[in-house]
Each structure stands twice: as C-alpha cells, then as structure tokens.
PDB file of N, CA and C in Angstrom:
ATOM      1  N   UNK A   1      87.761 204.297 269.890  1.00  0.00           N
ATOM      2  CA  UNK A   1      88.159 205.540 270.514  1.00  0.00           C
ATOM      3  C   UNK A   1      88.418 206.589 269.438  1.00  0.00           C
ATOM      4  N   UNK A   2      88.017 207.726 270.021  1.00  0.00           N
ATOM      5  CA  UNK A   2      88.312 208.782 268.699  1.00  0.00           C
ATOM      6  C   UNK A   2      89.378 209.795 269.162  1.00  0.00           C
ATOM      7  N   UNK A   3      89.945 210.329 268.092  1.00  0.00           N
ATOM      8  CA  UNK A   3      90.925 211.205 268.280  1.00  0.00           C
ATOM      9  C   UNK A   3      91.256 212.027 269.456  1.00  0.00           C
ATOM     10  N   UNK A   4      89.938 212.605 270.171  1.00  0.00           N
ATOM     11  CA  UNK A   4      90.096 213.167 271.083  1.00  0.00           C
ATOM     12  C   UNK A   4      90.198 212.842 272.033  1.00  0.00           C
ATOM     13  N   UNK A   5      89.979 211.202 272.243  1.00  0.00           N
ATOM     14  CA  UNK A   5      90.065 210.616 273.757  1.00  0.00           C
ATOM     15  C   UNK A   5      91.683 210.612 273.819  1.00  0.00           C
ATOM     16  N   UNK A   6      92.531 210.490 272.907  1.00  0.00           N
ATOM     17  CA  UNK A   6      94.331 210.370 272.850  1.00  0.00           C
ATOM     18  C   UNK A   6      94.205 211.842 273.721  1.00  0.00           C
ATOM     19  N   UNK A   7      94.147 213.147 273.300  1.00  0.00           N
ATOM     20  CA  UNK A   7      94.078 214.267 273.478  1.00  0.00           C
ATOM     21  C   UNK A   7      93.586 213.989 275.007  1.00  0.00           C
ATOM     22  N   UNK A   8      92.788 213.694 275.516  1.00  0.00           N
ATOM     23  CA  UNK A   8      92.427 213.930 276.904  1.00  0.00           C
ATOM     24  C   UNK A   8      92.997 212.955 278.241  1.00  0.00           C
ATOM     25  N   UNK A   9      93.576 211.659 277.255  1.00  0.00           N
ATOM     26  CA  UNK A   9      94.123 210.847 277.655  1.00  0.00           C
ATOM     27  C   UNK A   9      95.470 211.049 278.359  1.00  0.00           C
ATOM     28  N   UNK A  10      95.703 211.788 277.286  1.00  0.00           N
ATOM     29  CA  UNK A  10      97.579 212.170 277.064  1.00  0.00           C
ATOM     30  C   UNK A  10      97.724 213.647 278.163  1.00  0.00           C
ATOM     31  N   UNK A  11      96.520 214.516 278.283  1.00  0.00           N
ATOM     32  CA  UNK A  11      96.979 215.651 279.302  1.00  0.00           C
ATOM     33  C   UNK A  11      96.259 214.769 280.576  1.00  0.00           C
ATOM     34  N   UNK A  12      95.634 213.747 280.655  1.00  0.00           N
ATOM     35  CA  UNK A  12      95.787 213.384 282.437  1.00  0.00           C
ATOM     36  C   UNK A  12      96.830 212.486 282.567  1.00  0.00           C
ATOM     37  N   UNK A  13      97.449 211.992 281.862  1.00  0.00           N
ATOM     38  CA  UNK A  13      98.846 211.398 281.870  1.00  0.00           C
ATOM     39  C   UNK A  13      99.603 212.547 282.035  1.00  0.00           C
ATOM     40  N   UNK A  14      99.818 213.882 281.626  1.00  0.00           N
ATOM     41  CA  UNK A  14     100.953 214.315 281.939  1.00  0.00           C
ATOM     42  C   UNK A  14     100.641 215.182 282.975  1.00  0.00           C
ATOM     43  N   UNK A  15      99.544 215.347 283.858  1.00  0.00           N
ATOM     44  CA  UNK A  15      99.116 216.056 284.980  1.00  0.00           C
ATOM     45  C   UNK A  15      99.771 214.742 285.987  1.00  0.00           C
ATOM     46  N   UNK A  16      99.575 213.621 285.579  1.00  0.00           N
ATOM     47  CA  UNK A  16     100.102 212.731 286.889  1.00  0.00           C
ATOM     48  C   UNK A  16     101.496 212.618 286.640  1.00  0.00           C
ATOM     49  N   UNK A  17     102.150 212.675 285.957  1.00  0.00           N
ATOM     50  CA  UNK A  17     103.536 212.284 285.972  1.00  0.00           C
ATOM     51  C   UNK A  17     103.997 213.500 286.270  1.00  0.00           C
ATOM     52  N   UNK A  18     103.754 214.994 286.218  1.00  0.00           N
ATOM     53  CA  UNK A  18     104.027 215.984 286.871  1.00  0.00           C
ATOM     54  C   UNK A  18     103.711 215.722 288.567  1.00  0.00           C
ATOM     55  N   UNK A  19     102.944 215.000 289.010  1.00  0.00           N
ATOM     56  CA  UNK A  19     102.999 214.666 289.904  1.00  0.00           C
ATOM     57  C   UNK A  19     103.417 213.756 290.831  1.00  0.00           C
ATOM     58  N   UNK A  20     104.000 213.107 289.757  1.00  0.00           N
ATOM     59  CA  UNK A  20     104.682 211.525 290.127  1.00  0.00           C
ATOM     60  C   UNK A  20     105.792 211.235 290.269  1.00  0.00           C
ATOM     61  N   UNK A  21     106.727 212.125 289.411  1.00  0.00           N
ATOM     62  CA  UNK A  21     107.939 212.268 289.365  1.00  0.00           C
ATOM     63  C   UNK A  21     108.395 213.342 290.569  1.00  0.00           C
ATOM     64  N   UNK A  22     109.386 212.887 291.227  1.00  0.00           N
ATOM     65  CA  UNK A  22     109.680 213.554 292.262  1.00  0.00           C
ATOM     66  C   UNK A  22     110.329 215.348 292.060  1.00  0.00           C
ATOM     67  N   UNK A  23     111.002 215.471 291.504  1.00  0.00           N
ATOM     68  CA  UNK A  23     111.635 216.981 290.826  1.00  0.00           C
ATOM     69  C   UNK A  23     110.662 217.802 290.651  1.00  0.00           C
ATOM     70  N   UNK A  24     109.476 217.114 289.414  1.00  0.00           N
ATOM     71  CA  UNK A  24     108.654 218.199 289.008  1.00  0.00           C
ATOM     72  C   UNK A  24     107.564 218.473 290.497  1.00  0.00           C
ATOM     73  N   UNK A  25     107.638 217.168 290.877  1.00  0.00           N
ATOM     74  CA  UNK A  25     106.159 217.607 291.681  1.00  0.00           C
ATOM     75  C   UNK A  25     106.920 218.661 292.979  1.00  0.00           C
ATOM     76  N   UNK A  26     108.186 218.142 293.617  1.00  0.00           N
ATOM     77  CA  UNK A  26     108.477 219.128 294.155  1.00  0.00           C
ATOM     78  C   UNK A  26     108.410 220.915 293.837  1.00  0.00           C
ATOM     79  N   UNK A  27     108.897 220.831 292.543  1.00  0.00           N
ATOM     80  CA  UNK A  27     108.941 222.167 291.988  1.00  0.00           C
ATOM     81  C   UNK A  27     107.093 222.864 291.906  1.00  0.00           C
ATOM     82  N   UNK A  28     106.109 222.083 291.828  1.00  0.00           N
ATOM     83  CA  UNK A  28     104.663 222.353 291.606  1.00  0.00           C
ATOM     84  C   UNK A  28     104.556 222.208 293.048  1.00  0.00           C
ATOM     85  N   UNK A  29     104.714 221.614 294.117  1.00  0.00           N
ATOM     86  CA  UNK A  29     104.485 221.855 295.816  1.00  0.00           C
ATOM     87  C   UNK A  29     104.751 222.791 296.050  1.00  0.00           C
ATOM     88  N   UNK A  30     106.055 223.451 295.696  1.00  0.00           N
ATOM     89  CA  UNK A  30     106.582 224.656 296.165  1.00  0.00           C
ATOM     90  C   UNK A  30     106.248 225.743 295.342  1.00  0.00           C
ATOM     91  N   UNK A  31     105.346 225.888 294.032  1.00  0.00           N
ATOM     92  CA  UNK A  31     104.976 226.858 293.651  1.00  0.00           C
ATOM     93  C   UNK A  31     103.272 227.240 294.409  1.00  0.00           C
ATOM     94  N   UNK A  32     102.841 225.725 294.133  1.00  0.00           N
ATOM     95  CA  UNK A  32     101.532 226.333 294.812  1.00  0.00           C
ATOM     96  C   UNK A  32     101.428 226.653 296.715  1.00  0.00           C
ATOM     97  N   UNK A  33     102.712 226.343 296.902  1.00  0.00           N
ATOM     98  CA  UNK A  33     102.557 226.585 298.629  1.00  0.00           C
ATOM     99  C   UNK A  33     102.988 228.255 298.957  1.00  0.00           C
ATOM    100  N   UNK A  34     103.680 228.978 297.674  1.00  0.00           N
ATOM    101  CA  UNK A  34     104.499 230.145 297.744  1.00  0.00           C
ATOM    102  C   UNK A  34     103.198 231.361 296.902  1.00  0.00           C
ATOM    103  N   UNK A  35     102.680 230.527 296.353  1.00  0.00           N
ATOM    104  CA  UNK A  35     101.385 231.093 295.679  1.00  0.00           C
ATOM    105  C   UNK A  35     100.160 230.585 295.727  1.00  0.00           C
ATOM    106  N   UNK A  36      99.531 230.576 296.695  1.00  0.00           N
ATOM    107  CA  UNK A  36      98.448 229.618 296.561  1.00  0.00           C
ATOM    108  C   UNK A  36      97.328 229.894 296.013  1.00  0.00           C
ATOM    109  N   UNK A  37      96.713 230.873 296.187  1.00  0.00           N
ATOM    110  CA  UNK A  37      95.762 231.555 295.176  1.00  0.00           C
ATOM    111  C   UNK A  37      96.083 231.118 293.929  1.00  0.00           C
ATOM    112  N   UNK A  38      97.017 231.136 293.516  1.00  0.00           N
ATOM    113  CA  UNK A  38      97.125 231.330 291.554  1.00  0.00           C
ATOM    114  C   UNK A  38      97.655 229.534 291.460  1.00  0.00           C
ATOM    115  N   UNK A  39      98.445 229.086 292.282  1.00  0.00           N
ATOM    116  CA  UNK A  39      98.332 227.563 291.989  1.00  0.00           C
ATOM    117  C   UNK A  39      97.407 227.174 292.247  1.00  0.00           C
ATOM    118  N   UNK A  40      96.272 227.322 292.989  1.00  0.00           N
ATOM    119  CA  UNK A  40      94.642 226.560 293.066  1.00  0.00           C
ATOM    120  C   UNK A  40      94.119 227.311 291.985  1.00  0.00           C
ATOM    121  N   UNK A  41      94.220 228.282 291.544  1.00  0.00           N
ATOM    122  CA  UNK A  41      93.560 228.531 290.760  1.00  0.00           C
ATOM    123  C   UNK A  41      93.501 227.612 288.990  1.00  0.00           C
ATOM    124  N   UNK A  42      94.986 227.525 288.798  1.00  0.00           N
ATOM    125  CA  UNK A  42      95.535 226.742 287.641  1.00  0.00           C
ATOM    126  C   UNK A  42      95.020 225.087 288.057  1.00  0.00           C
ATOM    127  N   UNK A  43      95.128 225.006 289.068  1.00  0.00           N
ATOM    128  CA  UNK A  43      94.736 223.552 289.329  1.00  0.00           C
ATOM    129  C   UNK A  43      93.380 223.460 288.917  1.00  0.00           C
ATOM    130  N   UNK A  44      92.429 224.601 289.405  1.00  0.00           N
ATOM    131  CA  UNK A  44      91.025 224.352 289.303  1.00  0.00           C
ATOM    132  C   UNK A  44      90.710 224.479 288.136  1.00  0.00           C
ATOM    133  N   UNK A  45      91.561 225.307 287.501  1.00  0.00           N
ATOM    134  CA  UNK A  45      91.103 225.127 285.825  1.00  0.00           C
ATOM    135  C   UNK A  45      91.504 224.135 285.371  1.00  0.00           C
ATOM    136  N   UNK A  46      92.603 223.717 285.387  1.00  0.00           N
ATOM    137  CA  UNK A  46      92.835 222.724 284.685  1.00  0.00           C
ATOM    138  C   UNK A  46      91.664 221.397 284.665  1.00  0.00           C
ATOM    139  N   UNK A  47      91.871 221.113 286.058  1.00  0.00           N
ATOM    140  CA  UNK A  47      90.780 219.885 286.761  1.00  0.00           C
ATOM    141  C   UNK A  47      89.175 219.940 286.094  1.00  0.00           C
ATOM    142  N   UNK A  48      88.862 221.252 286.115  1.00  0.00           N
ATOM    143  CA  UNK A  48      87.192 221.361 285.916  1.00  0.00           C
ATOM    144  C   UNK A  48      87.332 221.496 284.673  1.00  0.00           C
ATOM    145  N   UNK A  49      88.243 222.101 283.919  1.00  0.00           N
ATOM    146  CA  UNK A  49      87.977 222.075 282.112  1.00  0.00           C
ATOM    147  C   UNK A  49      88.365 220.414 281.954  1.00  0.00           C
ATOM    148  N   UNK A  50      88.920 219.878 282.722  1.00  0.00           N
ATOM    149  CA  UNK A  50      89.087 218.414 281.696  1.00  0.00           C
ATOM    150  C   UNK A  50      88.217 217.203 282.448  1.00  0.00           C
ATOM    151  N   UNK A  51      87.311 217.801 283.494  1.00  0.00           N
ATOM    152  CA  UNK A  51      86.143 217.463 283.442  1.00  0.00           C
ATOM    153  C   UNK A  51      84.899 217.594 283.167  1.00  0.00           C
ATOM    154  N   UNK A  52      84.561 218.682 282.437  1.00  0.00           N
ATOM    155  CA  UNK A  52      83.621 219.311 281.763  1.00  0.00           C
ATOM    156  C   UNK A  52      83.669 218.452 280.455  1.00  0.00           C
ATOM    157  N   UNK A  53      84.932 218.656 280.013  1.00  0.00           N
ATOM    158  CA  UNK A  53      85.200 217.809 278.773  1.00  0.00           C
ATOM    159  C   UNK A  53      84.451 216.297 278.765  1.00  0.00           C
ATOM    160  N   UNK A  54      85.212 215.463 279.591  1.00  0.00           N
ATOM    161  CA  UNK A  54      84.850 214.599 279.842  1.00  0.00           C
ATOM    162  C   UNK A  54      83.517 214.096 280.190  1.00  0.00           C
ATOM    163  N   UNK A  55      82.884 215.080 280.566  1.00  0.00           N
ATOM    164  CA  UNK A  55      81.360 214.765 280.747  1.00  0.00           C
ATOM    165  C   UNK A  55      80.026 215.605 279.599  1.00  0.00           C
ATOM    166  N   UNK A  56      81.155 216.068 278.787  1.00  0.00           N
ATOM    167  CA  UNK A  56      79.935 216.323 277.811  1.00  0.00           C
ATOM    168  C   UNK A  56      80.717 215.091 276.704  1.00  0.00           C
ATOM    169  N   UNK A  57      81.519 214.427 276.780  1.00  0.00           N
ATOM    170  CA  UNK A  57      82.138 213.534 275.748  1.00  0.00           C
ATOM    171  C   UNK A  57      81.018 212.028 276.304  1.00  0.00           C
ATOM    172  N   UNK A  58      81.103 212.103 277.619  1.00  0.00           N
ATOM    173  CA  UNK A  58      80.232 211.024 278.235  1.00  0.00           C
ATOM    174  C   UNK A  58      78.282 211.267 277.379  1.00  0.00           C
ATOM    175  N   UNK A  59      77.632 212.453 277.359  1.00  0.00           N
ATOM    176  CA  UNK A  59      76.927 212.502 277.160  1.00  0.00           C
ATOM    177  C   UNK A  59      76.320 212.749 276.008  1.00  0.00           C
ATOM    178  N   UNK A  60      77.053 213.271 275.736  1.00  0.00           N
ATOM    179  CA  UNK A  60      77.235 213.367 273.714  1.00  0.00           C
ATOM    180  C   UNK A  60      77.605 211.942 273.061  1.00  0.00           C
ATOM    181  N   UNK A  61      78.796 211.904 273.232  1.00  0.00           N
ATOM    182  CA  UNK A  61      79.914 210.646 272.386  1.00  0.00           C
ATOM    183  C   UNK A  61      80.297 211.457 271.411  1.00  0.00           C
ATOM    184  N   UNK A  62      81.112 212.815 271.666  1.00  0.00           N
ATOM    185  CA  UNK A  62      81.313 213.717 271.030  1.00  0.00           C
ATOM    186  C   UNK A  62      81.785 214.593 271.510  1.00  0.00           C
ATOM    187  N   UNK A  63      83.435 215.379 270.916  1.00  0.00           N
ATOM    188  CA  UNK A  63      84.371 216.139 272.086  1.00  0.00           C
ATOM    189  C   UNK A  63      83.694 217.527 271.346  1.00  0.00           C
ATOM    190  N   UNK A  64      82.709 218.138 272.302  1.00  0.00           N
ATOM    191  CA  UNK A  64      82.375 219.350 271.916  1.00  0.00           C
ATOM    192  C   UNK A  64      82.963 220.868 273.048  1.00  0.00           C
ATOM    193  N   UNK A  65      83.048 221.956 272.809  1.00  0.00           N
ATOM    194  CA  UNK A  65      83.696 222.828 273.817  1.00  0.00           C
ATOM    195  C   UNK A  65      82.231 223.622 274.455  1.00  0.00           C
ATOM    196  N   UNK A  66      82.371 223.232 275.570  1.00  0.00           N
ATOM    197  CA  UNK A  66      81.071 224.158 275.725  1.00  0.00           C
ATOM    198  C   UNK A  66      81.197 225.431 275.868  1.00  0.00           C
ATOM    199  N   UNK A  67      79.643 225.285 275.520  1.00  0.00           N
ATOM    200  CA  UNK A  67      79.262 227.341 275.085  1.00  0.00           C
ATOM    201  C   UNK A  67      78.853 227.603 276.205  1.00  0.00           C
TER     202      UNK A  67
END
C-alpha cells in the first residue's frame, strides 16, 4: 500500500464515524435538513472527489489529481 491509500483510507473513516457517532451525525442531519442545497452539495463533493480518486488510483496504481 502506498502512502496515499492511508490518506484516502483515513478521510472515509472519518466521513463514517461522522456518521456513526450519534452527536456528530445528529448535528450533520440537522445541517443538511436546514440547508439542503449546500449540505448535498458538500456531500456530493466530497463523495465524487473521493471517488474519482479512487478510480483513477484503480486504473493507474497511482494517486494522480485529475486534470
């Protein structure tokens, strides 16, 4: 494993435990239900950049940022 899989490893670990833990995820329910536009929006970035990642790391074997 290379350096960057820790790095991609470690932010979907802390996307689920923001979700797992009862406090935070409450506090993230109630932001994206009071804002929903801009909490789907952060969600969708988040989600699609760290699957983009992940699938040019799949096809490469190499954490590159795409252009």
């Amino acid at each position: 494993m290379k350096k960057g899989d820790f790095f991609w490893l470690a932010g979907l670990a802390a996307f689920i435990v923001i979700l797992v833990v009862p406090a935070s995820r409450e506090i993230f329910v109630k932001f994206t239900t009071e804002h929903a536009y801009l909490g789907g929006f952060i969600k969708f970035f988040i989600l699609t950049t760290m699957g983009e990642l992940l699938a040019i790391r799949i096809v490469t074997s190499d954490w590159d940022i795409p252009k």
